[in-house]
N, C-alpha and C. Protein backbone atom coordinates (compact mmCIF):
# COMPACT_ATOMS: atom_id res chain seq x y z
N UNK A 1 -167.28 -129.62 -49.05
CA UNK A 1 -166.51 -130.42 -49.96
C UNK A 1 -166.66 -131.88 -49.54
N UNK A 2 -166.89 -132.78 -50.20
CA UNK A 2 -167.37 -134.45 -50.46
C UNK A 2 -166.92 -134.53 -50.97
N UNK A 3 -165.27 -135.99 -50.95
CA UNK A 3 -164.80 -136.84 -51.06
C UNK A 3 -165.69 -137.65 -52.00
N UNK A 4 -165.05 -138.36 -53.20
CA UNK A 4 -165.66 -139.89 -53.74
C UNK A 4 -165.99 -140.79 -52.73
N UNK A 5 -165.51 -141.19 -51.77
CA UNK A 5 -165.96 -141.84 -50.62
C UNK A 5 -166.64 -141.72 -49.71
N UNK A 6 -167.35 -140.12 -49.83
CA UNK A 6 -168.54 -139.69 -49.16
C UNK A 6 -168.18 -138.86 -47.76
N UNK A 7 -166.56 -139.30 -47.64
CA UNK A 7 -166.42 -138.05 -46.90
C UNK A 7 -166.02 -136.49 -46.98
N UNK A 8 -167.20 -136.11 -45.67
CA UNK A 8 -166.66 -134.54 -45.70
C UNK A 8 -165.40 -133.93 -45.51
N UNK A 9 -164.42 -133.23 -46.43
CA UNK A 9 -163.38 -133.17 -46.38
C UNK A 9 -163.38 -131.50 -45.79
N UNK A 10 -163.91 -130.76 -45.90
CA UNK A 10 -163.46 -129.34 -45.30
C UNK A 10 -164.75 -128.28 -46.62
N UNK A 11 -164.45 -127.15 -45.95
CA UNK A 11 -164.85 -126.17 -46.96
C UNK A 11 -164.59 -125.48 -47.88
N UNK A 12 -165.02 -124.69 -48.81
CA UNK A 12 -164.19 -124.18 -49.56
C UNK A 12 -163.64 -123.03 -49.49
N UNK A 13 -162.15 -122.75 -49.59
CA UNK A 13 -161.73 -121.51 -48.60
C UNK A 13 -161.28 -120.31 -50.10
N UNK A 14 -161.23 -121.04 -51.33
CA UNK A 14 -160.87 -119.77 -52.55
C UNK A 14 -160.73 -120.81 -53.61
N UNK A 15 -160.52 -119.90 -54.57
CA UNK A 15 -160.52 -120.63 -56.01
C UNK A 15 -159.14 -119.65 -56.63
N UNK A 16 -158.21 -120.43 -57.41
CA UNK A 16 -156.78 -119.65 -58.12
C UNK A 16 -157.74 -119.51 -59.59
N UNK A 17 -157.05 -118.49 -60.26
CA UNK A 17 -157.61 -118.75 -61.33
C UNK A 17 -155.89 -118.32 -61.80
N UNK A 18 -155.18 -118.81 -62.66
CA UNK A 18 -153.56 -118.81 -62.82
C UNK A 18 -153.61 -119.17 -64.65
N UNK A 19 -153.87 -119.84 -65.22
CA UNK A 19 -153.94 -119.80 -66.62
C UNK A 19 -155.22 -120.24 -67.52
N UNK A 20 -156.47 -119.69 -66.79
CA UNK A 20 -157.45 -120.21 -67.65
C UNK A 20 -158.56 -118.80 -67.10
N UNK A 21 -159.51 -118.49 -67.65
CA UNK A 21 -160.39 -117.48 -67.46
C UNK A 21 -161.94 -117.78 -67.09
N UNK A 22 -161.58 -119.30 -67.98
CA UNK A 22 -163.46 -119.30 -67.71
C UNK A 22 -163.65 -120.48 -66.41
N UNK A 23 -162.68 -120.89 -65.95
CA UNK A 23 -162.73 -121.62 -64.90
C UNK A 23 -161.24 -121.89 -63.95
N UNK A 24 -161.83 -122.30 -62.48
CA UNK A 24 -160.36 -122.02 -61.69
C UNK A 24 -159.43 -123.28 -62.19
N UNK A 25 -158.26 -123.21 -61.66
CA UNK A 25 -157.12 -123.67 -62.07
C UNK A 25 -157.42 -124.98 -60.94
N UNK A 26 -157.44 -124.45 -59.71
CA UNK A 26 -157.20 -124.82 -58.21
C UNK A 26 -158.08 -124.56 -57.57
N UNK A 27 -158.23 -125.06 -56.57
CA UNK A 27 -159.47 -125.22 -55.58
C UNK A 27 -158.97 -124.89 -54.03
N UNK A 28 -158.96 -124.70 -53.25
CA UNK A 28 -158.41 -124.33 -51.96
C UNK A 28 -159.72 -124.83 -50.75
N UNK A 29 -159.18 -126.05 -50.42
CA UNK A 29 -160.09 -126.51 -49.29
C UNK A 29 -159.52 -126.30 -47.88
N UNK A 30 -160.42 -126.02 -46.59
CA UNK A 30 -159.80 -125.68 -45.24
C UNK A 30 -160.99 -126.85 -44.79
N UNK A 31 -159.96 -126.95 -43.54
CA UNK A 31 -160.47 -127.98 -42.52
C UNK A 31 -160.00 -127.45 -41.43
N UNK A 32 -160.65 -127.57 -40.29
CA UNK A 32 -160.25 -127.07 -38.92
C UNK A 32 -159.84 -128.38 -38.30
N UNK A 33 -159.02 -128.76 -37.61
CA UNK A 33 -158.07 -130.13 -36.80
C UNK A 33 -157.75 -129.82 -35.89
N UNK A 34 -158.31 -130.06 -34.70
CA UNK A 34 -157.55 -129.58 -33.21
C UNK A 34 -157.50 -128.06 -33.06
N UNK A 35 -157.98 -127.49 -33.50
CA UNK A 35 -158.17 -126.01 -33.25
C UNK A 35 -157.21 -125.30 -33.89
N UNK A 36 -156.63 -126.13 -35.21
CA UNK A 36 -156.13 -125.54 -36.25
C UNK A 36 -156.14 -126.02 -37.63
N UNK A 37 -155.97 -124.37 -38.52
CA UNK A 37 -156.29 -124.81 -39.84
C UNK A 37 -155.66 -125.48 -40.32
N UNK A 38 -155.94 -126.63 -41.12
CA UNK A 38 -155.14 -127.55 -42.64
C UNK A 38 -155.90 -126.90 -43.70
N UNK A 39 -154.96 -126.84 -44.71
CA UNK A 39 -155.31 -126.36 -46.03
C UNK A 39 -155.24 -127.57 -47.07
N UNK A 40 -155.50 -127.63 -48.56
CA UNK A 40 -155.68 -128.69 -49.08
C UNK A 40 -155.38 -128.07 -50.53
N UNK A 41 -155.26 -127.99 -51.72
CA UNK A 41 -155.66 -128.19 -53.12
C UNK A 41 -155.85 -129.22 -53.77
N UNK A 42 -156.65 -128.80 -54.66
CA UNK A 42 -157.43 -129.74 -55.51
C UNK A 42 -157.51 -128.76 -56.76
N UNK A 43 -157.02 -130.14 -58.26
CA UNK A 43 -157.14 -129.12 -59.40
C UNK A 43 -159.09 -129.22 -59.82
N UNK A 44 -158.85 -127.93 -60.48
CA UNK A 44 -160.60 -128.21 -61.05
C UNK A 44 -161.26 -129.41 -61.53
N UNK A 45 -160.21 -130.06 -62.31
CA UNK A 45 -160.58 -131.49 -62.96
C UNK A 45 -161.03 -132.24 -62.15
N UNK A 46 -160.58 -132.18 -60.91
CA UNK A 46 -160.93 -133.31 -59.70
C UNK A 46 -162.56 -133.04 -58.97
N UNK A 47 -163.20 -131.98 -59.35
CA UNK A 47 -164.53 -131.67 -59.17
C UNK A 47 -165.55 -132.58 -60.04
N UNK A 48 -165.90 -133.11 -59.35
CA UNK A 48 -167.45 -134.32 -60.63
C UNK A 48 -168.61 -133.67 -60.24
N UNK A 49 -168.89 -132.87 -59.58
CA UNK A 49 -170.33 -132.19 -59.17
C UNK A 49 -170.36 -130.90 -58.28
N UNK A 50 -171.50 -130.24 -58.51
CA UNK A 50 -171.43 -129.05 -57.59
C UNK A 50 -172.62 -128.76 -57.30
N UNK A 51 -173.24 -128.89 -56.30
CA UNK A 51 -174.91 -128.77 -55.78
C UNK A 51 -175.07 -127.27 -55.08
N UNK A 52 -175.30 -126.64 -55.90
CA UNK A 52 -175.80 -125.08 -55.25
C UNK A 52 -176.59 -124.88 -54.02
N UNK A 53 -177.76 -125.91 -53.88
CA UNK A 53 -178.76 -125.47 -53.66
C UNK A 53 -178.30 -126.25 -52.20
N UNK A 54 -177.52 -127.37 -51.82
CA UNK A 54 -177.19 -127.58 -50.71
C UNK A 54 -175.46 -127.45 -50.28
N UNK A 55 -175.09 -126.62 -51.10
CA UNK A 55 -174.01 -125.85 -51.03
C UNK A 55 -172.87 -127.17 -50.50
N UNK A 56 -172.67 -127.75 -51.25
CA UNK A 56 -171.83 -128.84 -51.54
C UNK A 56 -171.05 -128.95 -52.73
N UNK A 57 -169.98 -129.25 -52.71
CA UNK A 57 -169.03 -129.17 -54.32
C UNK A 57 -168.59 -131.47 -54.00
N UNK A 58 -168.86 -131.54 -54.71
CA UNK A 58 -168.27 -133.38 -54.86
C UNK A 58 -166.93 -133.42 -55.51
N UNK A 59 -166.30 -133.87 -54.77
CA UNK A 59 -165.10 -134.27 -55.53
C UNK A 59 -164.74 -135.63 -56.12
N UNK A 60 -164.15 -135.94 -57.73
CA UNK A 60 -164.20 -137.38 -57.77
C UNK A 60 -162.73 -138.11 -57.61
N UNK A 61 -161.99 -137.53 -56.35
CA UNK A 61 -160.76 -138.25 -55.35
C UNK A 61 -161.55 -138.80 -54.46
N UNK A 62 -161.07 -139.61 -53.88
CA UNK A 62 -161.65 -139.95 -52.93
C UNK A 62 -160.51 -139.72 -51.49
N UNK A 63 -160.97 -139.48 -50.17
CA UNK A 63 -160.59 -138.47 -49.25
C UNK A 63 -158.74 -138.11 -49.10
N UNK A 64 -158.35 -140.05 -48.83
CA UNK A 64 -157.43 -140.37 -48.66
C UNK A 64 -156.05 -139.63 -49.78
N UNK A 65 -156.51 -139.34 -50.92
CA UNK A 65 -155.43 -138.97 -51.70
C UNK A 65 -155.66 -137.05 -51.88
N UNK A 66 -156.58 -136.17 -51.29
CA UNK A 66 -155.79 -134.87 -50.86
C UNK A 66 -154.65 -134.80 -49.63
N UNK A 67 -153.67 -133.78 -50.10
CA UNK A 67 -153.04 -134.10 -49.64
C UNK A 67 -153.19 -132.39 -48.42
N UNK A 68 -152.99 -133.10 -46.95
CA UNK A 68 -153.05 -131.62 -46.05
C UNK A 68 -152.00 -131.08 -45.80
N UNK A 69 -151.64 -129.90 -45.41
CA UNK A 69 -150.32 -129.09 -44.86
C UNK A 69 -151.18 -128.04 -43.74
N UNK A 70 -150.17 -127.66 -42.87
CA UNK A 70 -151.10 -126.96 -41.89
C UNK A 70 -150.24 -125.47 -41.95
N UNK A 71 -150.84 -124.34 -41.60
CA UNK A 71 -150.94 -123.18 -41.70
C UNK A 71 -151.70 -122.57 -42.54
N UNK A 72 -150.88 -121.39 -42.86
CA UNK A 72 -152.41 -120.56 -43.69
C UNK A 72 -152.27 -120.46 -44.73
N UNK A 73 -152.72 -119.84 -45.69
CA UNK A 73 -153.30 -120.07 -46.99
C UNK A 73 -151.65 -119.24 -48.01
């Protein structure tokens, strides 16, 4: 996961799918911090790109405005 600002923000840990079928609702990013997990969401809208082939999703937030909480999912 890539930030508008080019930073790497974490991986992608699941997708909600909650009121739509042909695409997720929510995004579920993890980051490891000190030898523990932060979790993140992000709605689908906030995705501007998704590169398969180097297994990268772009996001168009830029880093500073996801917001983290720590524990698990």
């Amino acid at each position: 996961m890539v930030a508008l600002d080019g930073h790497e923000i974490g991986v992608l840990e699941n997708v909600r799918y909650e009121k739509h079928a042909d695409h997720p609702d929510d995004i579920l990013i993890r980051r490891r911090h000190l030898f523990r997990d932060r979790y993140a969401t992000v709605s689908f809208e906030d995705v501007a790109n998704v590169d398969p082939e180097g297994e990268r999703v772009y996001l168009a937030v830029p880093s500073n405005i996801v917001q983290w909480r720590r524990g698990s999912v």
